[in-house]
C-alpha atoms as a PDB file:
ATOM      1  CA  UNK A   1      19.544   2.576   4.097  1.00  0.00           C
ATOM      2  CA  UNK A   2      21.946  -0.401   3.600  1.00  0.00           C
ATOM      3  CA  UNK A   3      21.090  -2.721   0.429  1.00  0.00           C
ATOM      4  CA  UNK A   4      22.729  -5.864   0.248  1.00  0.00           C
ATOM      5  CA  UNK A   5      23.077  -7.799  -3.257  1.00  0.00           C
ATOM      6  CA  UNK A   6      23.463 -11.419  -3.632  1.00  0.00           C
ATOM      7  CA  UNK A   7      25.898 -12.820  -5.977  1.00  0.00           C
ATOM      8  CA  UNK A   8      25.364 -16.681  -5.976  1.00  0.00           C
ATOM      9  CA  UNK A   9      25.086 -19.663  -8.642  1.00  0.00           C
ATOM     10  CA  UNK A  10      21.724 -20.280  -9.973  1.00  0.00           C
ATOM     11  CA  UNK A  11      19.418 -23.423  -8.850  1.00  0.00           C
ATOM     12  CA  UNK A  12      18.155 -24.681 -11.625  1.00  0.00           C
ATOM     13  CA  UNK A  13      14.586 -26.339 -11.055  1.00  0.00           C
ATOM     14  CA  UNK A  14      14.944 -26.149  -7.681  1.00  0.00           C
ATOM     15  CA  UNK A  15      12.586 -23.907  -5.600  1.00  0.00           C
ATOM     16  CA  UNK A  16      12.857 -25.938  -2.547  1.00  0.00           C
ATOM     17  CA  UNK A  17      16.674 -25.989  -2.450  1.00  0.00           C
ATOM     18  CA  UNK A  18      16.049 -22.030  -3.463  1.00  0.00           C
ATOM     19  CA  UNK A  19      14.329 -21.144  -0.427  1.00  0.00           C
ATOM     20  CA  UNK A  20      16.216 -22.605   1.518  1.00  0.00           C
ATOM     21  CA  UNK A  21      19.899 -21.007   0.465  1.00  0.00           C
ATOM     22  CA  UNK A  22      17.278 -17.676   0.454  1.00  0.00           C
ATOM     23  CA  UNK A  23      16.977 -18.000   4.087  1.00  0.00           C
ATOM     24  CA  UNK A  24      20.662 -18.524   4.905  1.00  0.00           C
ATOM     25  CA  UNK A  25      21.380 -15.582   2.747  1.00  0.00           C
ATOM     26  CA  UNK A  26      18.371 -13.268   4.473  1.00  0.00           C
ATOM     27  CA  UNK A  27      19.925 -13.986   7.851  1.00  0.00           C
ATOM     28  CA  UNK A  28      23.295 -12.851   6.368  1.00  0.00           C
ATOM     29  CA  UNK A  29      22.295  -9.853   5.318  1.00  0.00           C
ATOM     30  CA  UNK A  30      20.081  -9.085   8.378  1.00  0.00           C
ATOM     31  CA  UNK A  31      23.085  -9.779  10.404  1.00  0.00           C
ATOM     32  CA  UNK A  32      24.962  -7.276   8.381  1.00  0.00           C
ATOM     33  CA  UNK A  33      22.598  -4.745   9.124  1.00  0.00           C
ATOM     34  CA  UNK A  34      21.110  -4.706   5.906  1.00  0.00           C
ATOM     35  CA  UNK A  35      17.336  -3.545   5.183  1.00  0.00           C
ATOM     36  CA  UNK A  36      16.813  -4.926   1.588  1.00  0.00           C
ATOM     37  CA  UNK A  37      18.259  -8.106  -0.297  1.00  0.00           C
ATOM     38  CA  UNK A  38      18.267  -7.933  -3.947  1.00  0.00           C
ATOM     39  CA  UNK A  39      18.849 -11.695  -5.522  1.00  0.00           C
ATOM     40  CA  UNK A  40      19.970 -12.380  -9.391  1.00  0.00           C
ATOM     41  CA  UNK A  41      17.007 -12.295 -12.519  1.00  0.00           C
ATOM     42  CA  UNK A  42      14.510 -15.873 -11.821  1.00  0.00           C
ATOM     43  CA  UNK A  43      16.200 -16.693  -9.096  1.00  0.00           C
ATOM     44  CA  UNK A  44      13.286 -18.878  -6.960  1.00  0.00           C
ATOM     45  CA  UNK A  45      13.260 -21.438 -10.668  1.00  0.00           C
ATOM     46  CA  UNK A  46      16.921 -20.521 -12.257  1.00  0.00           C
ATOM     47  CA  UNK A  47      17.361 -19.253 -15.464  1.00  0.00           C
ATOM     48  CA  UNK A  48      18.021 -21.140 -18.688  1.00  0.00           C
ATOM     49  CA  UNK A  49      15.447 -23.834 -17.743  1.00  0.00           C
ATOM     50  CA  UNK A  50      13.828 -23.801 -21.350  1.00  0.00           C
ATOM     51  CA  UNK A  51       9.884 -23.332 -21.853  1.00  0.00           C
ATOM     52  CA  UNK A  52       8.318 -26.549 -20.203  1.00  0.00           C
ATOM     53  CA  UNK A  53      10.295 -25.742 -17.097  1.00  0.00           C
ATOM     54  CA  UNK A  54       9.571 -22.311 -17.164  1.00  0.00           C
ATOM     55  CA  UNK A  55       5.721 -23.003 -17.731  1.00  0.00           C
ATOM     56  CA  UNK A  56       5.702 -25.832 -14.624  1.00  0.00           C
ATOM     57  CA  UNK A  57       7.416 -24.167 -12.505  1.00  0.00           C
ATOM     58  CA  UNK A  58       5.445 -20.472 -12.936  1.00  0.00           C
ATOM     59  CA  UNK A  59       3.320 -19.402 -10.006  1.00  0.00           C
ATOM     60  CA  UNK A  60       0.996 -16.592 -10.121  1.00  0.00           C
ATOM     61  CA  UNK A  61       1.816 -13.617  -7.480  1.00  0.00           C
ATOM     62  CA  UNK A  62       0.422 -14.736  -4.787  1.00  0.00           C
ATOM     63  CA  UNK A  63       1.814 -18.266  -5.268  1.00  0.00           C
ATOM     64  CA  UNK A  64       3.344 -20.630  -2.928  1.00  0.00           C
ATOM     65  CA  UNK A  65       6.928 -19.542  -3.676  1.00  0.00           C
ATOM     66  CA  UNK A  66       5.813 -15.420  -2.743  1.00  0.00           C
ATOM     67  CA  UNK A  67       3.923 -16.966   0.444  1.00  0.00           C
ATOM     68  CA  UNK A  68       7.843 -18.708   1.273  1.00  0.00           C
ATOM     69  CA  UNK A  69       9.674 -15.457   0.555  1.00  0.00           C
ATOM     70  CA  UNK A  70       7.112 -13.830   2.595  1.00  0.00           C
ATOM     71  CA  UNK A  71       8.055 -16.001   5.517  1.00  0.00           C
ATOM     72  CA  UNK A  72      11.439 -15.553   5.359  1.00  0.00           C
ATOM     73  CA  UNK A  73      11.135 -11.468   5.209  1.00  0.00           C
ATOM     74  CA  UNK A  74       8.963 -11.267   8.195  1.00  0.00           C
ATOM     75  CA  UNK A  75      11.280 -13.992  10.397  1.00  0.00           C
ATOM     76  CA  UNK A  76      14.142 -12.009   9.228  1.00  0.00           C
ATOM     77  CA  UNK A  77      12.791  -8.875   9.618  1.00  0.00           C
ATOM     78  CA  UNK A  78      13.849  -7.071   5.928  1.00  0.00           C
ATOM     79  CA  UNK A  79      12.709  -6.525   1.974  1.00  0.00           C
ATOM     80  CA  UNK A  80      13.628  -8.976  -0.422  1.00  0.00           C
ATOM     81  CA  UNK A  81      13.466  -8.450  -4.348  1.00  0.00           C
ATOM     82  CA  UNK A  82      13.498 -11.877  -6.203  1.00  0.00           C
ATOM     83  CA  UNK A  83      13.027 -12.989  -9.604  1.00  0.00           C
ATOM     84  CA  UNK A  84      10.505 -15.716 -10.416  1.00  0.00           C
ATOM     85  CA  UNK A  85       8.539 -17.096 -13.629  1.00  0.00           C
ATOM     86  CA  UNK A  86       5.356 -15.373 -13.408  1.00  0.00           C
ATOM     87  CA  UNK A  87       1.744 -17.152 -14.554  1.00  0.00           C
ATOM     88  CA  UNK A  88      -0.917 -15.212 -15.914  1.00  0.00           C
ATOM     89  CA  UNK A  89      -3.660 -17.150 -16.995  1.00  0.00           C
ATOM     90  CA  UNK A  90      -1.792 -18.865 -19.772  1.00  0.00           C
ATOM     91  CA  UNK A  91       1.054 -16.830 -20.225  1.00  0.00           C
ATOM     92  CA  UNK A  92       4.333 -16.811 -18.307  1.00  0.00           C
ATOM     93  CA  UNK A  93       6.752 -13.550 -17.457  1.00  0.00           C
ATOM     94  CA  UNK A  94      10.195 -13.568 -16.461  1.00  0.00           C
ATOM     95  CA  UNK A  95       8.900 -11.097 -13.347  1.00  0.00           C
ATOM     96  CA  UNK A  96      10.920  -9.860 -10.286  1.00  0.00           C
ATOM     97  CA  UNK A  97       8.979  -9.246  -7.020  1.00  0.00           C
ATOM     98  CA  UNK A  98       9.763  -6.816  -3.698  1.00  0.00           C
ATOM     99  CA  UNK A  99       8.507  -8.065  -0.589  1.00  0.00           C
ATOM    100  CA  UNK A 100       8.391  -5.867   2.778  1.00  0.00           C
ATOM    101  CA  UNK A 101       9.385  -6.823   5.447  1.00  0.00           C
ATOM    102  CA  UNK A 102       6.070  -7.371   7.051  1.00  0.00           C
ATOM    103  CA  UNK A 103       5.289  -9.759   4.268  1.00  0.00           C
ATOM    104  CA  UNK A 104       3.735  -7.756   2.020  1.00  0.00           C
ATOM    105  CA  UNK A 105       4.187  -6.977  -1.676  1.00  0.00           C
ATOM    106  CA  UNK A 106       5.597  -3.877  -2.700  1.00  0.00           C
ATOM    107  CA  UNK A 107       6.007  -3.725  -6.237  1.00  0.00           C
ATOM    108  CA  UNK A 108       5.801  -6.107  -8.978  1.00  0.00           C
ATOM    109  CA  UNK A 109       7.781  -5.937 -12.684  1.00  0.00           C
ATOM    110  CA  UNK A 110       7.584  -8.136 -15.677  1.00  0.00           C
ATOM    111  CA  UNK A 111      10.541  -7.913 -17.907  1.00  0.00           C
ATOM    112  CA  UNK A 112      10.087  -5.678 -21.269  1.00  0.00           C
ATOM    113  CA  UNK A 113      13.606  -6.408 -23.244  1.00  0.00           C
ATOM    114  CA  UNK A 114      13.563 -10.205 -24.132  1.00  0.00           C
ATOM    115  CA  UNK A 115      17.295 -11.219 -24.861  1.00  0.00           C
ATOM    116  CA  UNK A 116      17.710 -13.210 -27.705  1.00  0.00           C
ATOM    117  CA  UNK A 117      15.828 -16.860 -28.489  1.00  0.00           C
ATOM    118  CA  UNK A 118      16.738 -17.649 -24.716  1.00  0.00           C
ATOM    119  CA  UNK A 119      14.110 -15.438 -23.374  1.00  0.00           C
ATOM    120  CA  UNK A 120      11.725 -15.187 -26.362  1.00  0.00           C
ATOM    121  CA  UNK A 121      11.166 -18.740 -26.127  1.00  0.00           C
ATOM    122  CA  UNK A 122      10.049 -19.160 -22.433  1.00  0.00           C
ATOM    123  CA  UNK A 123       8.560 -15.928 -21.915  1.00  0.00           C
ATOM    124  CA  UNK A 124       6.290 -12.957 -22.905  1.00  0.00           C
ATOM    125  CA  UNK A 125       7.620  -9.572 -22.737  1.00  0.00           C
ATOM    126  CA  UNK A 126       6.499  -7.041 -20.408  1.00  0.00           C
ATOM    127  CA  UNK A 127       3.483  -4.287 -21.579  1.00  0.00           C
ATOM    128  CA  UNK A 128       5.821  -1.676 -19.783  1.00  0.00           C
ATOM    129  CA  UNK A 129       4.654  -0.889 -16.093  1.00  0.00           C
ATOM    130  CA  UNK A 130       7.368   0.976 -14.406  1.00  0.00           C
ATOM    131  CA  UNK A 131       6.781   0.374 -11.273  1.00  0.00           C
ATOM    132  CA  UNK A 132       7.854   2.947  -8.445  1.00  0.00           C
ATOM    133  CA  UNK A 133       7.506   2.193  -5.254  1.00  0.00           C
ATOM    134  CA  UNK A 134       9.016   3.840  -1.618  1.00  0.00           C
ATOM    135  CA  UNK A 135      11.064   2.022   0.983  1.00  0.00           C
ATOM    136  CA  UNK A 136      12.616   3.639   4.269  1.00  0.00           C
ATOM    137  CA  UNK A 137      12.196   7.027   2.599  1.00  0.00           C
ATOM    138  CA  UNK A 138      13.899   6.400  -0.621  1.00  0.00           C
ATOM    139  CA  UNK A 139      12.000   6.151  -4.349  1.00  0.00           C
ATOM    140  CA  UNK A 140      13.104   2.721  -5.774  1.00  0.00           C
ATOM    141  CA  UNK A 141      12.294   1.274  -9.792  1.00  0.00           C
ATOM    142  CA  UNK A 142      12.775  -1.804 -11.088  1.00  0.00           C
ATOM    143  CA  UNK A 143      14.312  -3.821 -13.997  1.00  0.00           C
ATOM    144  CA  UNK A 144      15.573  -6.797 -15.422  1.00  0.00           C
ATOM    145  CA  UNK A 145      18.479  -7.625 -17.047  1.00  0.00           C
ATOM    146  CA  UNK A 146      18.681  -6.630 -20.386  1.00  0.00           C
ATOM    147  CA  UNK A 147      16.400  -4.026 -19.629  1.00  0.00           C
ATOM    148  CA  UNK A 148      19.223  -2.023 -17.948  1.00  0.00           C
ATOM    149  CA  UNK A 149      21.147  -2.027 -21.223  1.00  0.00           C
ATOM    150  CA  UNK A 150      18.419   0.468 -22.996  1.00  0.00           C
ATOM    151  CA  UNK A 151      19.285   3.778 -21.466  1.00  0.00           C
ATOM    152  CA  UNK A 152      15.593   4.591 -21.746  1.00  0.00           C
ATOM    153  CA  UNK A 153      14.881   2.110 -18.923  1.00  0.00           C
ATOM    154  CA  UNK A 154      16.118   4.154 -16.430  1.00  0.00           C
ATOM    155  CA  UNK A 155      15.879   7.648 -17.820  1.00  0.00           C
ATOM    156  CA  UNK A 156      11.982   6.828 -17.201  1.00  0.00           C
ATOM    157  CA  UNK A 157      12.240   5.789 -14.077  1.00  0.00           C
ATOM    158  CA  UNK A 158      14.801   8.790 -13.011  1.00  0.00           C
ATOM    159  CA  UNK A 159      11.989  11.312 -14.804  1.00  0.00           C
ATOM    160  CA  UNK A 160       9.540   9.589 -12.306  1.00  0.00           C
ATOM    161  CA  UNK A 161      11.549  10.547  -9.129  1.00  0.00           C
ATOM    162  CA  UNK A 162      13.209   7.317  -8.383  1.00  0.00           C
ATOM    163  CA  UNK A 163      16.200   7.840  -6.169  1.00  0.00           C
ATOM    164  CA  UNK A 164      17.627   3.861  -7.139  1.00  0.00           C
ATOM    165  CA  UNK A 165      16.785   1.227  -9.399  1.00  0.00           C
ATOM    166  CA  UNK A 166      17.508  -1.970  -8.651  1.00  0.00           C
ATOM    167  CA  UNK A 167      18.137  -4.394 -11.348  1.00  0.00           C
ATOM    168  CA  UNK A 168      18.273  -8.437 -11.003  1.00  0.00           C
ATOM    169  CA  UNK A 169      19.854 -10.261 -13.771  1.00  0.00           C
ATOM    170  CA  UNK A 170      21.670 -13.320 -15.352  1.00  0.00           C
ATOM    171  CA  UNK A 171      24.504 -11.488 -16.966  1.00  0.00           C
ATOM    172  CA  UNK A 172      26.607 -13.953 -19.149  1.00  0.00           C
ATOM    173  CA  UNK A 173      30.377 -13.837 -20.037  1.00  0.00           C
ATOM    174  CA  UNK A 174      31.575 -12.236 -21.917  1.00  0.00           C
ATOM    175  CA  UNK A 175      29.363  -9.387 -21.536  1.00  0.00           C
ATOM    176  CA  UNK A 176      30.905  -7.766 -18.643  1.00  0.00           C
ATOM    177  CA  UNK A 177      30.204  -4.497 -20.655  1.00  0.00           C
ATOM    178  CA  UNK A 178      27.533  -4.200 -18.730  1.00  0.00           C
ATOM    179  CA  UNK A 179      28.499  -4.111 -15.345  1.00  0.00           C
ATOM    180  CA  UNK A 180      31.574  -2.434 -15.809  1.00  0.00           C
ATOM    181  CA  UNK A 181      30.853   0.314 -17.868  1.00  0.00           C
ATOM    182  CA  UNK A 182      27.080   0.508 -19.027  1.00  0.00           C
ATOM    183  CA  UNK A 183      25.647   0.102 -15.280  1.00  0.00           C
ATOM    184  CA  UNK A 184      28.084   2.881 -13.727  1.00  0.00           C
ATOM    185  CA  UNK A 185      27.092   5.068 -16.759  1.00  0.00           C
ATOM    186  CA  UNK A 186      23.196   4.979 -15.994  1.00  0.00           C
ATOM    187  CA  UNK A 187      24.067   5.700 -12.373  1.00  0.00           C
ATOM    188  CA  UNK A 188      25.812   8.820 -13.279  1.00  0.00           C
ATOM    189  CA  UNK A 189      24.052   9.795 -16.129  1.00  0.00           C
ATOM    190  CA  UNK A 190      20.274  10.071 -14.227  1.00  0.00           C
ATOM    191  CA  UNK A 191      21.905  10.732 -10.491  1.00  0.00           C
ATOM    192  CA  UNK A 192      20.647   7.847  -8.882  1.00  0.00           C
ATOM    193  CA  UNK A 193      21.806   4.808  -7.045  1.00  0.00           C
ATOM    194  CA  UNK A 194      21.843   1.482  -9.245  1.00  0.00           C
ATOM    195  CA  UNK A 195      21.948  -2.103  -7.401  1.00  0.00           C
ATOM    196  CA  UNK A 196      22.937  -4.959  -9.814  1.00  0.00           C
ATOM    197  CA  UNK A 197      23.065  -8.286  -8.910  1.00  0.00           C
ATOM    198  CA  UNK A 198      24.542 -11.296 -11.110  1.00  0.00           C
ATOM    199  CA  UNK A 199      24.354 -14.714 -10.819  1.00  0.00           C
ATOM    200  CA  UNK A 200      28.157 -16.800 -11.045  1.00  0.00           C
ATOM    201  CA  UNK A 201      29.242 -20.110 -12.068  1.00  0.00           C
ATOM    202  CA  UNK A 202      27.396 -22.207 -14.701  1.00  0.00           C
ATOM    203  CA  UNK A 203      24.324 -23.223 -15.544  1.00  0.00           C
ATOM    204  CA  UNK A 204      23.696 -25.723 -19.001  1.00  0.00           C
ATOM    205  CA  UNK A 205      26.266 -24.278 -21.292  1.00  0.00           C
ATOM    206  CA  UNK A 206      26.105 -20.773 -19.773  1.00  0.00           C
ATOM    207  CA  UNK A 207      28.781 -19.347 -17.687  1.00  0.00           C
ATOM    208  CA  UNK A 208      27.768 -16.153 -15.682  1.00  0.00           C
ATOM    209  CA  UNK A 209      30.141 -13.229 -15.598  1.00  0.00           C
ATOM    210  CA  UNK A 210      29.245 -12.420 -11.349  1.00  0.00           C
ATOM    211  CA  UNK A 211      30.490  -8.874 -10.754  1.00  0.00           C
ATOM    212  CA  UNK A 212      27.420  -7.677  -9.503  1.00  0.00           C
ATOM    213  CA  UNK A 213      28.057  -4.378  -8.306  1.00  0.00           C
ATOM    214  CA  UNK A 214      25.971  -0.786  -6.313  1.00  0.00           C
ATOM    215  CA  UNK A 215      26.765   2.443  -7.818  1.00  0.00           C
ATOM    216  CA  UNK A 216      26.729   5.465  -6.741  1.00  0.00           C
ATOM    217  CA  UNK A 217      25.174   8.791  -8.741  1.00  0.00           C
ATOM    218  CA  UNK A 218      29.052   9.601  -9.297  1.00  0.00           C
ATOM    219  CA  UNK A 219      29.022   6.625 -11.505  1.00  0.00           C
ATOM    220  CA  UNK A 220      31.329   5.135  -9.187  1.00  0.00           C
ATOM    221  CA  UNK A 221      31.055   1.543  -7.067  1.00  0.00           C
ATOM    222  CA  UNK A 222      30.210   1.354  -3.435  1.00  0.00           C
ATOM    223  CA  UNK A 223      30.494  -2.151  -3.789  1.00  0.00           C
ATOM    224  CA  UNK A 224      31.696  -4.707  -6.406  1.00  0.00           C
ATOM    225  CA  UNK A 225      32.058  -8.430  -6.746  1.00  0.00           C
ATOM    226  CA  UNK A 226      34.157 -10.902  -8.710  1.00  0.00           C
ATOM    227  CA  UNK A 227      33.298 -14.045 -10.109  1.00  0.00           C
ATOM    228  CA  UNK A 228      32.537 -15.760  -7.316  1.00  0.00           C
ATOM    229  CA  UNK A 229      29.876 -16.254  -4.949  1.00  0.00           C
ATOM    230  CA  UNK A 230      29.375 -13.233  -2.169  1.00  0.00           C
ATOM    231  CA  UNK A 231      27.370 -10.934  -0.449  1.00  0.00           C
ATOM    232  CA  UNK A 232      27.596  -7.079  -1.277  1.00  0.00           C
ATOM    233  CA  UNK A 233      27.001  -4.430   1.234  1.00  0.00           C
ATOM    234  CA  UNK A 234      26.228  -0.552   0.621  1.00  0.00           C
ATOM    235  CA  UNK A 235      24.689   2.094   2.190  1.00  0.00           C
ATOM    236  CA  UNK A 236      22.564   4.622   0.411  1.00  0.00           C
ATOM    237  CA  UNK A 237      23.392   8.097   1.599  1.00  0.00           C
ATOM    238  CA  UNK A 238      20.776  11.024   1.157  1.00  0.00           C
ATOM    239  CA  UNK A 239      22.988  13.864   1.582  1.00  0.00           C
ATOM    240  CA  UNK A 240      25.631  12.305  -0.966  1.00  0.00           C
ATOM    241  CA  UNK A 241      22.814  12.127  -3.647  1.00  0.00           C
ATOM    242  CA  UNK A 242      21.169  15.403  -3.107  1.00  0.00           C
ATOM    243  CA  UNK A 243      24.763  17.062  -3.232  1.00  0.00           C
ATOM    244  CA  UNK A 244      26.047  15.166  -6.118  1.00  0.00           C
ATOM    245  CA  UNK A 245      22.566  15.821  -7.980  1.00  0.00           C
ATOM    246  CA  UNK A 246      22.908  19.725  -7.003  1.00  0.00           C
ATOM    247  CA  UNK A 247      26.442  19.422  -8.992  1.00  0.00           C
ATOM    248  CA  UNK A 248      25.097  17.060 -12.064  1.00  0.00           C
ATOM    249  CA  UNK A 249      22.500  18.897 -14.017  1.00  0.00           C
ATOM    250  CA  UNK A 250      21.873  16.636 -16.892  1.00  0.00           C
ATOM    251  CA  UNK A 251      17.881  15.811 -16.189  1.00  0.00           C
ATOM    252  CA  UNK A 252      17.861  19.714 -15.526  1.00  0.00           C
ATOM    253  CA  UNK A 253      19.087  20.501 -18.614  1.00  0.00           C
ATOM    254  CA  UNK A 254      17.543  18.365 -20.859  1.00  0.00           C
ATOM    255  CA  UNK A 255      15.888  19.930 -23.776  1.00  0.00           C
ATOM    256  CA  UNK A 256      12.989  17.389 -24.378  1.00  0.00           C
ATOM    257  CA  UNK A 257      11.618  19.440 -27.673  1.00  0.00           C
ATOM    258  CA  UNK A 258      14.827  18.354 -29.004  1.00  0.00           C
ATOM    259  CA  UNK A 259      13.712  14.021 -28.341  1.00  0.00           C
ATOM    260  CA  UNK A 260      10.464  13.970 -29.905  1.00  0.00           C
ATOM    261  CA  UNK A 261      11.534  12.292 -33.285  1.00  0.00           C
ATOM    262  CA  UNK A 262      13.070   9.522 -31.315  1.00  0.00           C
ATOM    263  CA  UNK A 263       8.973   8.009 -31.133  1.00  0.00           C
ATOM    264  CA  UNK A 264       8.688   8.477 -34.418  1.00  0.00           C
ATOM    265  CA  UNK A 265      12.197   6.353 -35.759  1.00  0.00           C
ATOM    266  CA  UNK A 266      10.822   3.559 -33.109  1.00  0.00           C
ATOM    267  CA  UNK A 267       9.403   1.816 -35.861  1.00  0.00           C
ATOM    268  CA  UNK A 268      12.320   3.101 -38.601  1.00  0.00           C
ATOM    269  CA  UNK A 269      14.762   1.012 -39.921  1.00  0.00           C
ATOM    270  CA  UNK A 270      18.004   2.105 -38.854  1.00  0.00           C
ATOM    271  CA  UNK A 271      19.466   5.432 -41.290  1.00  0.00           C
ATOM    272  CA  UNK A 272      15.777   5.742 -42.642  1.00  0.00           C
ATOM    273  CA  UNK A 273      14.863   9.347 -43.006  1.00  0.00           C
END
């Protein structure tokens, strides 16, 4: 399967304009032969909109911006993950969204790491749904941003079978930590494929880092980007990952009786017997 990831500068408050660089982008990566388009973390609304855009511009679900991203899988004929704010009732998510092909919704995931007052103040944190979900015959999970950064995250989702996770976000300088060494290290460390894919340029005050990147189970890239905007390509290779996984034996040798205290420090200050 070939992903392609996104790399682009937000649109702050503007779904219309959104849609409508979505659709240049989907034929773009249907041209390239790709099957599934990851975009960055909120991309239909932007990002750092603060809490009375975020609350007027969230949509449940099934809202008018999922019926437009529908549209423009089916007329280009491939999935598409995208971030949105999410309304339930009176409470808004930062959420991320992957719809077939056909239209339809495969998987849904509310963010469960809030990063600093930014997100706490437009959004509730996820209850922690892990979502997997299956896509030309490979196991995909999904996260968010900071979510990635809690090696957790994706230890789950690798314990659950996933083969990839793919991970929108709004990664800021001068945190390019993350891409460059914390994403490859998740790949490698749970032998699956990780898609990551960054906004670039600025938006308010904030400067995005870019270097969205695809890496492989060996921890190493199949495709990276620099700061500006661009359109990854990668294909996902079966007999790569079952070979690499046959040679990596960390989930194998995991000794779980060994992990149980970590649920009991959860709620431990740090050093606290």
């Amino acid at each position: 399967m070939r992903l392609a990831v996104w790399q682009c500068p937000p649109g702050p408050e503007d779904v219309p304009g959104n849609l409508e660089r979505l659709r240049r982008a989907a034929h773009a990566a249907a041209a390239g032969g790709a099957a599934l388009l990851v975009c960055p973390e909120m991309y239909l609304s932007g990002y750092a909109i603060g809490a009375a855009a975020a609350r007027r511009l969230a949509e449940p679900r099934d809202g008018a911006g999922a019926q437009a991203v529908a549209a423009i899988a089916r007329e280009h004929g491939l999935a598409i993950l995208y971030g949105y704010p999410e309304r339930a009732d009176a409470t808004v998510f930062n959420a991320v969204q992957l719809i077939g092909a056909d239209g339809t919704v495969h998987a849904h995931y509310r963010k469960t790491h809030l990063y600093g007052a930014l997100d706490r103040g437009m959004f509730v944190a996820g209850a922690g749904d892990f979502p997997l979900f299956e896509l030309g015959g490979w196991r995909f999970g999904l996260l968010i941003c900071y979510d990635v950064e809690f090696p957790e995250t994706v230890r789950r989702l690798a314990l659950a079978g996933a083969d990839a996770v793919l991970v929108p976000t709004a990664n800021m300088l001068p945190y390019d930590v993350v891409p460059d060494i914390l994403v490859p290290a998740r790949a490698y460390e749970n032998q699956l494929y990780v898609a990551y894919a960054n906004y670039c340029g600025r938006e308010g005050e904030i400067r995005y880092g870019g270097r969205s990147v695809i890496v492989g189970p060996d921890g190493a890239d199949r495709a990276r980007a620099g700061r500006d905007e661009t359109l990854l390509f990668a294909d996902l290779d079966r007999a790569f990952l079952d070979e690499s996984r046959r040679g990596n034996t960390h989930l194998a040798d995991r000794r779980a009786e060994l992990y149980a205290a970590l649920a009991r420090l959860a709620d431990a200050p740090p050093g606290a017997e």
